[in-house]
Protein backbone atom coordinates (compact mmCIF):
# COMPACT_ATOMS: atom_id res chain seq x y z
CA UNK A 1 56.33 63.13 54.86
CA UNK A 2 53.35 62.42 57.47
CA UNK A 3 50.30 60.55 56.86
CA UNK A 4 47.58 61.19 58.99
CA UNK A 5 44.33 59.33 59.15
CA UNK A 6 40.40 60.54 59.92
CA UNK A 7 37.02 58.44 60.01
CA UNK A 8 34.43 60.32 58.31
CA UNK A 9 31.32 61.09 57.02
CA UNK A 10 32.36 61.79 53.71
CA UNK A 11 30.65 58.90 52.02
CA UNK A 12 30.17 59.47 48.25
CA UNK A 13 31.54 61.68 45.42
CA UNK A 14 29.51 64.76 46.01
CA UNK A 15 30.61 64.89 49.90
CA UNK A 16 34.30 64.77 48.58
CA UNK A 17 33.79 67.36 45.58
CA UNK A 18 32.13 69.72 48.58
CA UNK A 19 35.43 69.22 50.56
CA UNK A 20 37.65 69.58 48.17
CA UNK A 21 38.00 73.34 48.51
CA UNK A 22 38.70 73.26 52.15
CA UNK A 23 41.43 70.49 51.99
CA UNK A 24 43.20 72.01 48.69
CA UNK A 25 43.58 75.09 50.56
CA UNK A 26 45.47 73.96 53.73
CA UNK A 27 49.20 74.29 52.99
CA UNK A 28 51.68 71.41 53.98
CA UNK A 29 48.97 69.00 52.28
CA UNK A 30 50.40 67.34 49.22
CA UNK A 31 47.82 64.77 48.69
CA UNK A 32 44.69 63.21 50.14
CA UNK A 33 41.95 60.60 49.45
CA UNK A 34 38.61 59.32 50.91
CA UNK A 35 38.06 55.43 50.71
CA UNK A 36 34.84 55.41 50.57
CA UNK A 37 34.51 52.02 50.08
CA UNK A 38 35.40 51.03 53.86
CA UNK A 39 32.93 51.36 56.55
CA UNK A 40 35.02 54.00 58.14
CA UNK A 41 35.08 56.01 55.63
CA UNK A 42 38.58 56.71 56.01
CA UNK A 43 40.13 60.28 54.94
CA UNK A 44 43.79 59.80 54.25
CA UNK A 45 46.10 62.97 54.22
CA UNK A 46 50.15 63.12 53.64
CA UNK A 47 51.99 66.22 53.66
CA UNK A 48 54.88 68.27 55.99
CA UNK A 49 54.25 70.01 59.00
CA UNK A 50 50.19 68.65 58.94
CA UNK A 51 48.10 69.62 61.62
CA UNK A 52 45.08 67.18 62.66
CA UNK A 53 42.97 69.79 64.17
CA UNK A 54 43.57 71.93 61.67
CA UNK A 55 42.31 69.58 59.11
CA UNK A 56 39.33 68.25 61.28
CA UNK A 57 38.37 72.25 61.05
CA UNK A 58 38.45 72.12 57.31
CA UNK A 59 36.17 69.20 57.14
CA UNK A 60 33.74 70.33 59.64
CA UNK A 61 33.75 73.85 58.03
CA UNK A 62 32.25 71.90 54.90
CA UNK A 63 29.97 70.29 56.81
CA UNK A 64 30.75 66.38 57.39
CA UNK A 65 32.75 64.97 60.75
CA UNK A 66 36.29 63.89 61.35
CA UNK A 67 38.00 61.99 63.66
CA UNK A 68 41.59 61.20 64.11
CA UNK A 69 42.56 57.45 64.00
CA UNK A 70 45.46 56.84 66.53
């Protein structure tokens, strides 16, 4: 399984019920979570065969930034 990592702007519940449609439907993804507790705001994602830009996409299409953390 990979985990991949973004800082966001997702930075309360109602930004992560408004992404929740996007990331559900992206196959390969079988689980993610915001901390939205950290400055960062840090979107964690694991799955198989996950694609970063693919997932940046999804979060941008619903409106809030993403960037990869190397």
């Amino acid at each position: 399984m990979e985990t991949l990592k973004f800082k966001t702007t997702i930075n309360c519940a109602g930004c992560i019920k408004a992404v929740t449609p996007s990331l559900n439907k992206l196959e390969g993804i079988q689980s993610w979570e915001v901390d939205t507790q950290q400055a960062d705001k840090v979107l964690t994602v694991a799955g198989e065969g996950i694609d970063a830009e693919t997932i940046r996409q999804a979060i941008e299409k619903a409106g809030f930034r993403a960037e990869p953390l190397r």
